[in-house]
N, C-alpha and C. Protein backbone atom coordinates (compact mmCIF):
# COMPACT_ATOMS: atom_id res chain seq x y z
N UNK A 1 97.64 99.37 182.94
CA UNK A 1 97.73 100.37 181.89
C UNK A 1 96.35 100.87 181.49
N UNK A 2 95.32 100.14 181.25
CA UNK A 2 93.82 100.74 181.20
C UNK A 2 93.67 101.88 182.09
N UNK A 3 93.95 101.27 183.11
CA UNK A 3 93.68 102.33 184.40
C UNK A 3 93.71 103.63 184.19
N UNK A 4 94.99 103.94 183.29
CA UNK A 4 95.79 105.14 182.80
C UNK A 4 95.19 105.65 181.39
N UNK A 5 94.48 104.70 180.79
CA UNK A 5 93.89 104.82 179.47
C UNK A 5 92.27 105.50 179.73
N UNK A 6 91.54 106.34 180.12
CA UNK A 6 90.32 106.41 180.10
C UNK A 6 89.55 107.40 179.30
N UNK A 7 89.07 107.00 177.84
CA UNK A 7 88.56 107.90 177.23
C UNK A 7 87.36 109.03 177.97
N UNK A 8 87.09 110.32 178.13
CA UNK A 8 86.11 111.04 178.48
C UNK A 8 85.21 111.18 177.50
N UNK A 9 84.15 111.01 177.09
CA UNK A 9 82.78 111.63 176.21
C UNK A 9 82.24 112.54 176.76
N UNK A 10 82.36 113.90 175.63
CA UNK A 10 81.99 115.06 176.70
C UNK A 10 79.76 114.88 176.46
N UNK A 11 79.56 115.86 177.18
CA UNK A 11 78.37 115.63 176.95
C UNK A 11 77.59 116.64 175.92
N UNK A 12 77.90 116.95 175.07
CA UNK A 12 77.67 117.72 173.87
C UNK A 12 78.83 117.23 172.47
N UNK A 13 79.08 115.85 172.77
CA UNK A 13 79.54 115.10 171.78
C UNK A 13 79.42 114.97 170.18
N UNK A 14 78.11 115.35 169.80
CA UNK A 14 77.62 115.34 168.79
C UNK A 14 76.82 116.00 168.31
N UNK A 15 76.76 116.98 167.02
CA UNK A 15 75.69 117.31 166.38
C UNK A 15 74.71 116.70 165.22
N UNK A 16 73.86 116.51 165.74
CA UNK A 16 72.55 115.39 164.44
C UNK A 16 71.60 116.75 164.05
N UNK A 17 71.96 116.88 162.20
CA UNK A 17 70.84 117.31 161.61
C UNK A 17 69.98 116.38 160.75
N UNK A 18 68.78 116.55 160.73
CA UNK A 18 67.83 116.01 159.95
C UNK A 18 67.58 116.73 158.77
N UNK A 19 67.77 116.04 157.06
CA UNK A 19 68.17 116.72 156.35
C UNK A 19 66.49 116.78 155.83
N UNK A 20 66.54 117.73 155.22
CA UNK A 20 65.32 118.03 154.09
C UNK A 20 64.34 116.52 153.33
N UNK A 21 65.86 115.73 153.09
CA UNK A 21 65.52 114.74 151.98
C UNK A 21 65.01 113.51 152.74
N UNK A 22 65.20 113.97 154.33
CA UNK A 22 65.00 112.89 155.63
C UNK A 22 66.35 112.29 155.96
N UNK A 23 67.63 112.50 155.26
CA UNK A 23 69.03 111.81 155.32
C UNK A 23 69.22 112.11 156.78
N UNK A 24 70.03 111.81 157.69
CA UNK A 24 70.61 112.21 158.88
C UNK A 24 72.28 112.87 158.62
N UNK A 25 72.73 114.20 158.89
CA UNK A 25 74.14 114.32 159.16
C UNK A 25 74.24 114.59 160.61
N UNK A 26 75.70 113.80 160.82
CA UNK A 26 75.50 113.59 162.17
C UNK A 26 77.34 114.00 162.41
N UNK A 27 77.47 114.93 163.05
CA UNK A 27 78.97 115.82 163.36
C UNK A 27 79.38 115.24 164.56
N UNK A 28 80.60 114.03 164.73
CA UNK A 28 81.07 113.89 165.96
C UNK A 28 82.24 114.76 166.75
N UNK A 29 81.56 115.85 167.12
CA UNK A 29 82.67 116.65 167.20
C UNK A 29 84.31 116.77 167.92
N UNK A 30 84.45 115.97 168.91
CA UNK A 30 85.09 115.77 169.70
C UNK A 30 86.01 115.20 168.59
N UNK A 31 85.88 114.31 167.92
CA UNK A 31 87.27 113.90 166.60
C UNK A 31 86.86 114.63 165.15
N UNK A 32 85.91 115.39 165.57
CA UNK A 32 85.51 116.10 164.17
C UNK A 32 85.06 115.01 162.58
N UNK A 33 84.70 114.20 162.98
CA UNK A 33 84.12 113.49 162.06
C UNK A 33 82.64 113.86 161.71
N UNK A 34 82.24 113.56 160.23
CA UNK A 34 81.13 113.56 160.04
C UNK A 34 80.72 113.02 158.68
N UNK A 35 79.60 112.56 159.00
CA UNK A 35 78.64 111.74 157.81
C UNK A 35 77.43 111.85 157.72
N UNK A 36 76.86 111.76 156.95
CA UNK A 36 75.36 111.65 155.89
C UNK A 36 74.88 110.32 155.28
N UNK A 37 73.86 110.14 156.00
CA UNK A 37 73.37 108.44 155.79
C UNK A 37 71.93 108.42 155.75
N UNK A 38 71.04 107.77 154.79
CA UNK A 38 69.57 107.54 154.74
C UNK A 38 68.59 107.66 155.80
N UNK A 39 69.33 107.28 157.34
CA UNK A 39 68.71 106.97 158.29
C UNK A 39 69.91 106.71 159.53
N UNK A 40 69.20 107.39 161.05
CA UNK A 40 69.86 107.91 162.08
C UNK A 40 71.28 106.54 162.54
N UNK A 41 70.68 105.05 162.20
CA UNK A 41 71.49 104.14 162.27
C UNK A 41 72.82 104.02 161.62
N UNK A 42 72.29 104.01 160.11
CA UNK A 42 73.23 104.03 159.03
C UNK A 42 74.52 104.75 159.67
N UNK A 43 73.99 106.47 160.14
CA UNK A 43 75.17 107.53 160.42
C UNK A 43 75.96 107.13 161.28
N UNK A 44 75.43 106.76 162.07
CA UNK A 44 76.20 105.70 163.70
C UNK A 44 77.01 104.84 163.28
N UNK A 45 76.83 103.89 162.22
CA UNK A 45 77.90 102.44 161.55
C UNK A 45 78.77 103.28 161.09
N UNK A 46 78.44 104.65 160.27
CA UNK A 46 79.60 105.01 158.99
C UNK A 46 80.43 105.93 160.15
N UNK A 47 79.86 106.53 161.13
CA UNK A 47 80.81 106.76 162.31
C UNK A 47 81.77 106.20 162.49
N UNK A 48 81.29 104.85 162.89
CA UNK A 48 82.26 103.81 163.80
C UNK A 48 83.09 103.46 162.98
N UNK A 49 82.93 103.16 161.78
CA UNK A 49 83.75 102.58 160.23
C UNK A 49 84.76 103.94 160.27
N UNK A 50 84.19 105.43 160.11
CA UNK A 50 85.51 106.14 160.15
C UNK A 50 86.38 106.53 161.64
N UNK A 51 85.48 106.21 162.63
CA UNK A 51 86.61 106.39 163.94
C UNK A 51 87.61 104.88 163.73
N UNK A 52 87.32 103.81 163.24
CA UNK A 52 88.30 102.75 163.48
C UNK A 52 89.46 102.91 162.17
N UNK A 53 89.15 103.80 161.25
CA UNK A 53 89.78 103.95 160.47
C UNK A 53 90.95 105.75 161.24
N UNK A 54 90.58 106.07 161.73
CA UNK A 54 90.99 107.28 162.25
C UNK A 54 92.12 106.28 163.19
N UNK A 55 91.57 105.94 164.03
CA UNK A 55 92.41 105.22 165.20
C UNK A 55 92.90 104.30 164.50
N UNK A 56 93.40 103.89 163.36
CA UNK A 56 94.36 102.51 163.05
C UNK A 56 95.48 103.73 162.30
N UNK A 57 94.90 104.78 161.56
CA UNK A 57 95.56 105.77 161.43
C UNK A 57 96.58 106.43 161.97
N UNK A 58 96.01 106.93 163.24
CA UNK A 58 97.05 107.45 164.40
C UNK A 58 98.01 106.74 164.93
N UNK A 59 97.21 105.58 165.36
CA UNK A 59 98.46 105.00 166.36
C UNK A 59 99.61 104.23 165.33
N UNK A 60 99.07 103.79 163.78
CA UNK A 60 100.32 103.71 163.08
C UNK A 60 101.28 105.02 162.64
N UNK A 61 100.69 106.42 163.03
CA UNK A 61 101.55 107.53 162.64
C UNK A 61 101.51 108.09 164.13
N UNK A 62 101.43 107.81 165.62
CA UNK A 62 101.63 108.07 166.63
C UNK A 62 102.20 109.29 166.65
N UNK A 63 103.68 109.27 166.16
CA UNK A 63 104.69 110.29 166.39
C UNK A 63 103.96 111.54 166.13
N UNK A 64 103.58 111.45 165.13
CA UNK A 64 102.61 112.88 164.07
C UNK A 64 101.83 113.07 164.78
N UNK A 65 100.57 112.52 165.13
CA UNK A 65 99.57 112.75 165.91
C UNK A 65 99.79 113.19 167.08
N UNK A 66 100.60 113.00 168.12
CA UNK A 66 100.85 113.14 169.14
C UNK A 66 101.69 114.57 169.25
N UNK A 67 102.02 114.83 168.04
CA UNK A 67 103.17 116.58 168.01
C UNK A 67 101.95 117.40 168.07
N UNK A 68 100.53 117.23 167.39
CA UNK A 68 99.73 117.75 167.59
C UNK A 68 99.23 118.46 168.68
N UNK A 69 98.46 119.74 169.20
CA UNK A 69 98.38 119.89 170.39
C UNK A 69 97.10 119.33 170.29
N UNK A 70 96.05 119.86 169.06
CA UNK A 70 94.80 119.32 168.88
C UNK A 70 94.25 117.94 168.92
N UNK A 71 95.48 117.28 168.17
CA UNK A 71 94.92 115.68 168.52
C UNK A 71 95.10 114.76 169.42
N UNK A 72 96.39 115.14 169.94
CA UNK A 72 97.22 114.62 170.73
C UNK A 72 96.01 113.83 172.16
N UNK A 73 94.99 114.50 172.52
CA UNK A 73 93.90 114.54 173.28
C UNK A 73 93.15 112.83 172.74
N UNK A 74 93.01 112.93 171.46
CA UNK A 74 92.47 111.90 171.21
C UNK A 74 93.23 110.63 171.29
N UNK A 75 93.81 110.28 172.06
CA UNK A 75 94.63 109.12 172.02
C UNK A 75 94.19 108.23 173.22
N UNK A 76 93.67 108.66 174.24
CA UNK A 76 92.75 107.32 174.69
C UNK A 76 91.56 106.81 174.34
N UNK A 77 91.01 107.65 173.56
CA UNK A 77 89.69 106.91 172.64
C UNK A 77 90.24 106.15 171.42
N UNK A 78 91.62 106.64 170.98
CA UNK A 78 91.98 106.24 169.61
C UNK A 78 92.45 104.70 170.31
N UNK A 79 92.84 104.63 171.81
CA UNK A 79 93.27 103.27 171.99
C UNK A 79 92.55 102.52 172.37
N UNK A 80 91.26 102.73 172.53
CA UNK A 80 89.91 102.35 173.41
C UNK A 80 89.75 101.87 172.00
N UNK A 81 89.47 102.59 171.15
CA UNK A 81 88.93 101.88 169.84
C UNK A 81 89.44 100.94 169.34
N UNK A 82 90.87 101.06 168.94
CA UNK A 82 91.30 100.00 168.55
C UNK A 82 91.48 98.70 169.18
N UNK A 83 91.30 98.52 170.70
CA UNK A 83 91.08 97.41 171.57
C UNK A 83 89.85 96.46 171.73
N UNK A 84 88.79 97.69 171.25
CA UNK A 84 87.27 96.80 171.30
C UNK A 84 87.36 95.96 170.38
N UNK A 85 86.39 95.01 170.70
CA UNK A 85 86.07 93.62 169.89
C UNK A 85 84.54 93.85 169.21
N UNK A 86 84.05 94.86 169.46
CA UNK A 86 82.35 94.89 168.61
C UNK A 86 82.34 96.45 167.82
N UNK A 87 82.16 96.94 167.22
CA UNK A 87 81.65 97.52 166.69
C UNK A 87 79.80 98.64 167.39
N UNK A 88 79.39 98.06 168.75
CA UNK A 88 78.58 98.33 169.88
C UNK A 88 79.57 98.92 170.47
N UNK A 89 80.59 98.16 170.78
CA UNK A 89 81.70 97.96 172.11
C UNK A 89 82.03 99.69 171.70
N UNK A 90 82.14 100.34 170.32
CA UNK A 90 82.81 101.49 170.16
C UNK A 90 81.72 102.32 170.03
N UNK A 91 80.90 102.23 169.77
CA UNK A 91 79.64 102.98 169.88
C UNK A 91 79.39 103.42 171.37
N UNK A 92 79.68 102.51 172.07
CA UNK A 92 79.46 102.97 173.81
C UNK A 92 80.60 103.81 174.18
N UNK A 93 81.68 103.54 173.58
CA UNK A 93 82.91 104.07 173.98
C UNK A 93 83.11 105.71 173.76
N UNK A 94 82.03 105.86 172.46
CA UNK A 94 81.85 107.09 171.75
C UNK A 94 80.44 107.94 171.92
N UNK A 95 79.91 106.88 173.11
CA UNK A 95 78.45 107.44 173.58
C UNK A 95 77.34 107.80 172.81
N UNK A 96 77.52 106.88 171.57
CA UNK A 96 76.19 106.72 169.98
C UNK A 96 75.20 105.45 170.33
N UNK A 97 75.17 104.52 171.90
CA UNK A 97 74.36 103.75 171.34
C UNK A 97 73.14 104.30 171.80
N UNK A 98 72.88 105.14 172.33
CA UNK A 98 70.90 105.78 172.43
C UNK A 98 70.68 106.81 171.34
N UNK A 99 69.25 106.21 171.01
CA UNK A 99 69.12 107.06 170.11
C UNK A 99 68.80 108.12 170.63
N UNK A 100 68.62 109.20 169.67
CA UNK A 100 69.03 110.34 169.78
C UNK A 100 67.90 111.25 170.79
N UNK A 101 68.26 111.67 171.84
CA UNK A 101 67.91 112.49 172.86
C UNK A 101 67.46 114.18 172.48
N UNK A 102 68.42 114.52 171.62
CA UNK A 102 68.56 116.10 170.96
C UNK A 102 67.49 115.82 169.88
N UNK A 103 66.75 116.73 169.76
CA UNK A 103 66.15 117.04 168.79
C UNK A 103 67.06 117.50 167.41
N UNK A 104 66.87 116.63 166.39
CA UNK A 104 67.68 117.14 165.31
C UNK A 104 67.19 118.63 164.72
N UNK A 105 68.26 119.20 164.21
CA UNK A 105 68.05 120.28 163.67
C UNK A 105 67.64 119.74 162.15
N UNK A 106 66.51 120.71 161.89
CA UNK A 106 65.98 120.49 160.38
C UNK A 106 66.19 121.56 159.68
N UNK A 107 66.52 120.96 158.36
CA UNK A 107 66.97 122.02 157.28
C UNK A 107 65.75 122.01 156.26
């Protein structure tokens, strides 16, 4: 069944701005999440904290999610997530553990 399960990370996954105040917002676009955190790490944890909250979400409302045409897509990352055992383990899964390659946009 994995076999059949394979999340894709596209490669323009994410947008990171660097805020004025030095905060990081960081747009995961592919599930459309996003957060604002002191520093580029912080944004990466409060990521992972709302994708595991997204994915315990879905797959307990499956039916809903899946009528979706938009979300419906996210359901092998939503099951990838909820299977990992680290909190890294989903960071790789979601392609956040290097730091950041893109130059942030500054406001």
């Amino acid at each position: 069944m994995d076999l059949l399960i394979c999340p894709e990370v596209p490669a323009n996954h994410k947008k990171l701005i660097e805020e004025e105040d030095g905060s990081y917002t960081v747009h995961y676009l592919s599930l459309d999440l996003v957060t604002n955190q002191d520093n580029y790490e912080e944004a990466l944890d409060d990521l992972v904290c709302q994708a595991k909250d997204y994915a315990s979400d879905f797959l307990d409302h499956i039916d809903l999610y899946l009528s979706d045409e938009s979300r419906k897509k996210h359901l092998p990352l939503m099951v990838a997530i909820a299977k990992a055992t680290s909190d890294d383990g989903i960071k790789s899964l979601m392609g956040l553990l290097q730091e950041p390659t893109e130059n942030p946009t500054r406001k």
